[in-house]
N, C-alpha and C. Protein backbone atom coordinates (compact mmCIF):
# COMPACT_ATOMS: atom_id res chain seq x y z
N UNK A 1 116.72 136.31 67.24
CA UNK A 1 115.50 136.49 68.01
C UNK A 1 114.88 135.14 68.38
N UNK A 2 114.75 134.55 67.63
CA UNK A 2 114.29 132.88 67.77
C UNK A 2 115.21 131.90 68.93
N UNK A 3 116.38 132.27 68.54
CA UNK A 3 117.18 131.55 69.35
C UNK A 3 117.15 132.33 70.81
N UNK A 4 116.66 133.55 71.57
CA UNK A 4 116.55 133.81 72.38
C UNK A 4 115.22 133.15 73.34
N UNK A 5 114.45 133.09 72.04
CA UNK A 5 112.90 132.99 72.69
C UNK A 5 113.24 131.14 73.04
N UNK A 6 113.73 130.36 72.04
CA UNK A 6 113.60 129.41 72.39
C UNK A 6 114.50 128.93 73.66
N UNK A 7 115.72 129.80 74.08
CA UNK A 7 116.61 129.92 74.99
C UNK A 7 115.78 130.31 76.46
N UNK A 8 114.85 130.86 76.32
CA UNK A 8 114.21 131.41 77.51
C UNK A 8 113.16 130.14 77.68
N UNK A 9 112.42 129.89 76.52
CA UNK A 9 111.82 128.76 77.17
C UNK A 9 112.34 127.29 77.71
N UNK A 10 112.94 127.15 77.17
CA UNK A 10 113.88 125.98 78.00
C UNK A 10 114.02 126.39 79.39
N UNK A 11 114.59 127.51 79.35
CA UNK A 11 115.04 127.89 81.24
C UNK A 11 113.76 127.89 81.83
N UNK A 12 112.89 128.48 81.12
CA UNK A 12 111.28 128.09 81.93
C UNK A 12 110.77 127.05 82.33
N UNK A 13 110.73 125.81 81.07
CA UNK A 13 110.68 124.85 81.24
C UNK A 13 111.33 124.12 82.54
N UNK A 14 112.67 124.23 82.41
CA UNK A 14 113.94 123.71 83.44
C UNK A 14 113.07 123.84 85.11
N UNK A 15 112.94 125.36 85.14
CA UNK A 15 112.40 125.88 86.29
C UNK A 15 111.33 124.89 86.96
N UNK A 16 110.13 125.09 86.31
CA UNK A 16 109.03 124.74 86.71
C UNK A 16 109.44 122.85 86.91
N UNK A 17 110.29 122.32 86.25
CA UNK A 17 110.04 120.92 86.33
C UNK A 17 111.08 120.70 87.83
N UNK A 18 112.02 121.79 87.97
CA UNK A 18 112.93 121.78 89.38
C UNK A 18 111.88 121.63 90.52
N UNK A 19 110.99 122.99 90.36
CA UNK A 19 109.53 123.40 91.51
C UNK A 19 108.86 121.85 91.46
N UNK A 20 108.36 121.70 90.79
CA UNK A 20 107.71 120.26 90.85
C UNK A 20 108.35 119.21 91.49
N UNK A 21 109.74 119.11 91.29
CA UNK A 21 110.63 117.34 91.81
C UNK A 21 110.75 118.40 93.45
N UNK A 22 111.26 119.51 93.52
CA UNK A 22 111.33 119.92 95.12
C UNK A 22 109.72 119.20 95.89
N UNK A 23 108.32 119.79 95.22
CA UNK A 23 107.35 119.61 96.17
C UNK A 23 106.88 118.19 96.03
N UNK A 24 107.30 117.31 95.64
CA UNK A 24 107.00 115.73 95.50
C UNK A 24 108.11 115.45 96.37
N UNK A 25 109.11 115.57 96.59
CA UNK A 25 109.83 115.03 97.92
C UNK A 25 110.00 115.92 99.50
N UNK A 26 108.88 116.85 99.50
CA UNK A 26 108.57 117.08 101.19
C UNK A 26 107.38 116.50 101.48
N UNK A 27 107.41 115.72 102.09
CA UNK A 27 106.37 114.88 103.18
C UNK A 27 105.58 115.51 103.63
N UNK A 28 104.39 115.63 103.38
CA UNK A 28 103.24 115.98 104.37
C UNK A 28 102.69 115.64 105.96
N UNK A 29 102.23 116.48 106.79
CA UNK A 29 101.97 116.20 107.66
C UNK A 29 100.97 114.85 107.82
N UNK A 30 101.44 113.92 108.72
CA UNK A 30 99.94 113.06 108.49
C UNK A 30 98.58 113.11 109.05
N UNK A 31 97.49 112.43 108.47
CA UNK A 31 96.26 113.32 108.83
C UNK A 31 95.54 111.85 109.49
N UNK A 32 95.09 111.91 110.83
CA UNK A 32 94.98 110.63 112.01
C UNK A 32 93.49 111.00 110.83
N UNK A 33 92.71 109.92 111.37
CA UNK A 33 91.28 109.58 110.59
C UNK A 33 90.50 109.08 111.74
N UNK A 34 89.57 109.51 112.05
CA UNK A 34 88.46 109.25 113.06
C UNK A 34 87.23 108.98 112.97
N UNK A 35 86.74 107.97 112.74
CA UNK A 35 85.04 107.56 111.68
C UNK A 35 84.30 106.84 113.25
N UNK A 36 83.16 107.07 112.98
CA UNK A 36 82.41 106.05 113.48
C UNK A 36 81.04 105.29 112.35
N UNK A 37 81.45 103.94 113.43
CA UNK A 37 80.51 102.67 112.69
C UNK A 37 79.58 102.53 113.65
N UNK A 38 78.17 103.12 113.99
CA UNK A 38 77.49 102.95 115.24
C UNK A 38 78.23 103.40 116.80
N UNK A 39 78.44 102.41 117.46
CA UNK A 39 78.76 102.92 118.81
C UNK A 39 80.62 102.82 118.36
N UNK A 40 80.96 102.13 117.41
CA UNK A 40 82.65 102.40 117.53
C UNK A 40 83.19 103.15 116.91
N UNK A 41 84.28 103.65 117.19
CA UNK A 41 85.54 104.58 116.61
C UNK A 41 86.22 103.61 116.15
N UNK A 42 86.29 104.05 115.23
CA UNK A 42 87.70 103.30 113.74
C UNK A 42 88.60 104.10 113.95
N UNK A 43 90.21 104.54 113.90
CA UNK A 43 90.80 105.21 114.21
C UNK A 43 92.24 104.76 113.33
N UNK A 44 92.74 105.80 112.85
CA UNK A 44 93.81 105.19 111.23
C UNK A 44 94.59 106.26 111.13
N UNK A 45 95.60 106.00 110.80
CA UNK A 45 96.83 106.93 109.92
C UNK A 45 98.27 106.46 109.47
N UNK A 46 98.59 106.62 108.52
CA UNK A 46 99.35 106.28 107.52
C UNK A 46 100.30 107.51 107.08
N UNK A 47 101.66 107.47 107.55
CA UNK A 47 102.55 108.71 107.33
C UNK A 47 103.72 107.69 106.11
N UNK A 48 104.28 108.31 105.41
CA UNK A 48 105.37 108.07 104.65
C UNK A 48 106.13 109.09 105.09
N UNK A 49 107.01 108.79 105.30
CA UNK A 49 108.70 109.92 105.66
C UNK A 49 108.91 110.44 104.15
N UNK A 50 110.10 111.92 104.50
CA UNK A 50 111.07 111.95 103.40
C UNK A 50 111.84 110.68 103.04
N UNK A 51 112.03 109.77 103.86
CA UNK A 51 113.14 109.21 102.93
C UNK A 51 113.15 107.60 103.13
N UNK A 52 112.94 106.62 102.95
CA UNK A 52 112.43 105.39 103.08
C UNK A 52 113.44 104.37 104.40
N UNK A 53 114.68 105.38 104.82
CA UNK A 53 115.60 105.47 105.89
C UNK A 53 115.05 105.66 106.98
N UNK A 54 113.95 106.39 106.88
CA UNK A 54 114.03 107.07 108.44
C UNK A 54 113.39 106.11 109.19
N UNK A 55 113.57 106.55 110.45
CA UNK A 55 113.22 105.61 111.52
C UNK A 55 111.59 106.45 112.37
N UNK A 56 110.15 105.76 112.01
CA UNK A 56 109.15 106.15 112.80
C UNK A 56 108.33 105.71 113.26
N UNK A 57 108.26 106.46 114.62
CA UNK A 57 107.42 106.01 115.72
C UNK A 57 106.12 106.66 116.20
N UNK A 58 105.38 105.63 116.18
CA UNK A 58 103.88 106.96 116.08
C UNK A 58 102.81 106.28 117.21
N UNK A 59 102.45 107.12 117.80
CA UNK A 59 101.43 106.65 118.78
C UNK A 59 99.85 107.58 118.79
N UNK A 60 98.90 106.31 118.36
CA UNK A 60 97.51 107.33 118.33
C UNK A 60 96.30 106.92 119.61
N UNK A 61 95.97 108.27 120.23
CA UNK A 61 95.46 108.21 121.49
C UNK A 61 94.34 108.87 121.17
N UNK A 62 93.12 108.06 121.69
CA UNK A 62 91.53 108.50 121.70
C UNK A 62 91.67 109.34 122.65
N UNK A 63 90.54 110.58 123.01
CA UNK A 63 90.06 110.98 123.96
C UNK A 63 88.66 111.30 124.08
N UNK A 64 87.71 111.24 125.31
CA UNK A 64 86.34 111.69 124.83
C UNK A 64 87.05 112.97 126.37
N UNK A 65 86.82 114.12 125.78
CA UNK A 65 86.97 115.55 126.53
C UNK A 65 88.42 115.59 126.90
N UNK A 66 88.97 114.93 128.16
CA UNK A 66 90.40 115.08 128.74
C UNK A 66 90.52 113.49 129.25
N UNK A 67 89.27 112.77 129.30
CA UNK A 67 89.60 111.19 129.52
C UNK A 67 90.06 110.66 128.41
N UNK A 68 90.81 109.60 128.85
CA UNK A 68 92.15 108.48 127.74
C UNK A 68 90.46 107.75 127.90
N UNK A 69 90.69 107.05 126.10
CA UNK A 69 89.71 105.88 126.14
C UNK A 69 90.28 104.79 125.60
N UNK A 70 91.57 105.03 124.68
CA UNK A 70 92.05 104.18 123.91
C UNK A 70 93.36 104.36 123.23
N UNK A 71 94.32 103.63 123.39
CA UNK A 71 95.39 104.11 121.86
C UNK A 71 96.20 103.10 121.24
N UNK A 72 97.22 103.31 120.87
CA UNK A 72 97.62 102.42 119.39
C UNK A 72 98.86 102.81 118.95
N UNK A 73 99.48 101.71 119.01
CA UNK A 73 101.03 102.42 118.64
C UNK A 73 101.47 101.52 117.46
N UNK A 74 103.02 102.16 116.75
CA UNK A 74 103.15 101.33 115.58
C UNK A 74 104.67 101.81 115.41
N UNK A 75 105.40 101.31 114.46
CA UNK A 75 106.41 101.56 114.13
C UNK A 75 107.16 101.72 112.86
N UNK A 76 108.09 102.21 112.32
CA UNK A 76 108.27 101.71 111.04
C UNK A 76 109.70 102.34 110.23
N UNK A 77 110.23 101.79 109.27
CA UNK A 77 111.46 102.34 108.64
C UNK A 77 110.79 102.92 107.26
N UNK A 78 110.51 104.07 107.11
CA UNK A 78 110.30 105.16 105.88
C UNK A 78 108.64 105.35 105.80
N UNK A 79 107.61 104.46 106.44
CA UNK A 79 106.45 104.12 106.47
C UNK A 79 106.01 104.10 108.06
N UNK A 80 104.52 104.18 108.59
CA UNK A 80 104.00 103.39 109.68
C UNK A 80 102.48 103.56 109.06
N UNK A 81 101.78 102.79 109.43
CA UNK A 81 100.55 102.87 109.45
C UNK A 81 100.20 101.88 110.75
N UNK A 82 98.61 102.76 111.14
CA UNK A 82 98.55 102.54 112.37
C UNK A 82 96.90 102.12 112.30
N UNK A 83 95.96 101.43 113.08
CA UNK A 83 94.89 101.14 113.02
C UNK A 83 94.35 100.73 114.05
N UNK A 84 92.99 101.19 114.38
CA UNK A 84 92.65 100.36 116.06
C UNK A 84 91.06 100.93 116.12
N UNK A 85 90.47 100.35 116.78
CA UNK A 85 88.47 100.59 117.26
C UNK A 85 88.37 100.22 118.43
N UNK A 86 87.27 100.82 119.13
CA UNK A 86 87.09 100.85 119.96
C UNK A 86 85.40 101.40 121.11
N UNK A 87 84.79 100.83 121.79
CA UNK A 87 83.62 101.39 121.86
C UNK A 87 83.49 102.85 122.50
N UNK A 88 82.68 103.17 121.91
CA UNK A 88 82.26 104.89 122.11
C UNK A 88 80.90 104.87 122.79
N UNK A 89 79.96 105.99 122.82
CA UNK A 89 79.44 106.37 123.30
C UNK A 89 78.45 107.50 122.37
N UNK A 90 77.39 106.83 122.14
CA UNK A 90 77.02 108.01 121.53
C UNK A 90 76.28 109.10 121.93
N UNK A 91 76.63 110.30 120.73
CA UNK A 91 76.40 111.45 120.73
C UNK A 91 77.30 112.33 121.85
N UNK A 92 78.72 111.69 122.21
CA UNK A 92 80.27 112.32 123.11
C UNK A 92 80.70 112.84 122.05
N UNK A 93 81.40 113.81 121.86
CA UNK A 93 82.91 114.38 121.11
C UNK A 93 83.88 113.59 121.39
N UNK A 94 84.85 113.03 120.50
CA UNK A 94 86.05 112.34 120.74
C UNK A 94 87.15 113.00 120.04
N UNK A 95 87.84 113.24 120.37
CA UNK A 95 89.52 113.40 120.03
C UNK A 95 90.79 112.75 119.80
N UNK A 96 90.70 112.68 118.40
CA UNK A 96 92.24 111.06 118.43
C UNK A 96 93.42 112.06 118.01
N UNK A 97 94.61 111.90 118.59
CA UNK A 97 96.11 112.68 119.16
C UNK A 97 96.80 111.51 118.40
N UNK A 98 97.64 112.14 117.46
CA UNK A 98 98.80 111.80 116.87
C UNK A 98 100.10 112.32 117.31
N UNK A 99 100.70 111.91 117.96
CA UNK A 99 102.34 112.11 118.31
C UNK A 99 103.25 110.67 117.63
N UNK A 100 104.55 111.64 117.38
CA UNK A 100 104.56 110.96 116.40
C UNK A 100 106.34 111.36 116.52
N UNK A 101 107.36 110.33 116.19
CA UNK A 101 108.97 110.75 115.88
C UNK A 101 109.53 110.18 114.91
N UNK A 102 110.70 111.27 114.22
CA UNK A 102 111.44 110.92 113.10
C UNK A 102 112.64 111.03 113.50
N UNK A 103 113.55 109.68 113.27
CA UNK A 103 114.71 109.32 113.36
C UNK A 103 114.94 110.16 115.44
N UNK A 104 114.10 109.71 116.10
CA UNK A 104 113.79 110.47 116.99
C UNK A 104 113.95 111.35 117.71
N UNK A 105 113.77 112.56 116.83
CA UNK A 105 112.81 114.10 117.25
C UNK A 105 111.70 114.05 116.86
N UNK A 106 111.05 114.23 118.30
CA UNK A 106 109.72 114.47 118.25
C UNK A 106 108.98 115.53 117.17
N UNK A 107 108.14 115.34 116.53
CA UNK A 107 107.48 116.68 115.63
C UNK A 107 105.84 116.51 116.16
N UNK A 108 105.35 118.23 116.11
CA UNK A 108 104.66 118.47 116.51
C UNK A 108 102.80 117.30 116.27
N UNK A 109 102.29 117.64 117.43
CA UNK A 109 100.68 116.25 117.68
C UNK A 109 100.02 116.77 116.26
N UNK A 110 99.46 115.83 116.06
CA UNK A 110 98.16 116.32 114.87
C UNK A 110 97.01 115.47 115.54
N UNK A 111 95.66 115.68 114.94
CA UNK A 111 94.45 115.63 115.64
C UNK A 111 93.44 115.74 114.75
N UNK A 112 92.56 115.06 115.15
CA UNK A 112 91.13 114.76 114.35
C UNK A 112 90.04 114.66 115.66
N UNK A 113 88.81 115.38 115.32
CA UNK A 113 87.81 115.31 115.92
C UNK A 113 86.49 114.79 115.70
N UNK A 114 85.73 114.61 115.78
CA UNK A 114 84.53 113.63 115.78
C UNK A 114 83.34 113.68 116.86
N UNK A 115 81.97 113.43 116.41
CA UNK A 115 81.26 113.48 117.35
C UNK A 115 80.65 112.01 117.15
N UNK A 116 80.11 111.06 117.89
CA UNK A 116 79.97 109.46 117.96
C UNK A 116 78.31 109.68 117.84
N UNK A 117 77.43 109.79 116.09
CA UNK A 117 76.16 109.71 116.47
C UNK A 117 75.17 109.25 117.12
């Protein structure tokens, strides 16, 4: 009986530490960052790949409604981080657009919104 129970917990154990090493090596989507300092937009994002191989290319584009105001491109092998400001307008809505490729296929825009107090 002992030797069952302790037989089952091991495989439990085993399990849960498999679940854990799987969700530490899928990459999260990256999340663009959109602040304002008075009249400027700070504008940031920082992706790590699955695999310190890959090849990425990322481009981040302001918008206030459907007008371009600004953007920022970057590059990188397993990493990019990206950074850029720019004057705003206050009390506009702005929109900063992340497009973005791995080993290049495109994967889907991500986006951050903001209003410029």
């Amino acid at each position: 009986m002992k030797k069952r129970i302790l037989a089952l917990a091991v495989l439990l154990i085993l399990a849960l530490d498999m679940s854990v090493q799987a969700a530490e090596q899928r990459a999260t989507a990256p999340k663009p960052r959109l602040a304002f300092s008075g009249t400027t937009a700070n504008c940031s994002v920082r992706y790590i790949c699955d695999s310190s191989s890959d090849e990425v290319e990322a481009t981040l584009t302001l918008y206030q409604g459907t007008t371009y105001v600004d953007s920022w491109s970057g590059s990188g092998t397993g990493t990019v981080s990206i950074s850029g400001s720019c004057r705003v307008t206050s009390g506009k809505s702005y929109k900063l657009v992340l497009e973005y490729s791995v080993n290049g296929s495109a994967k889907p825009s991500v986006s951050a919104t903001g209003v410029c107090p």
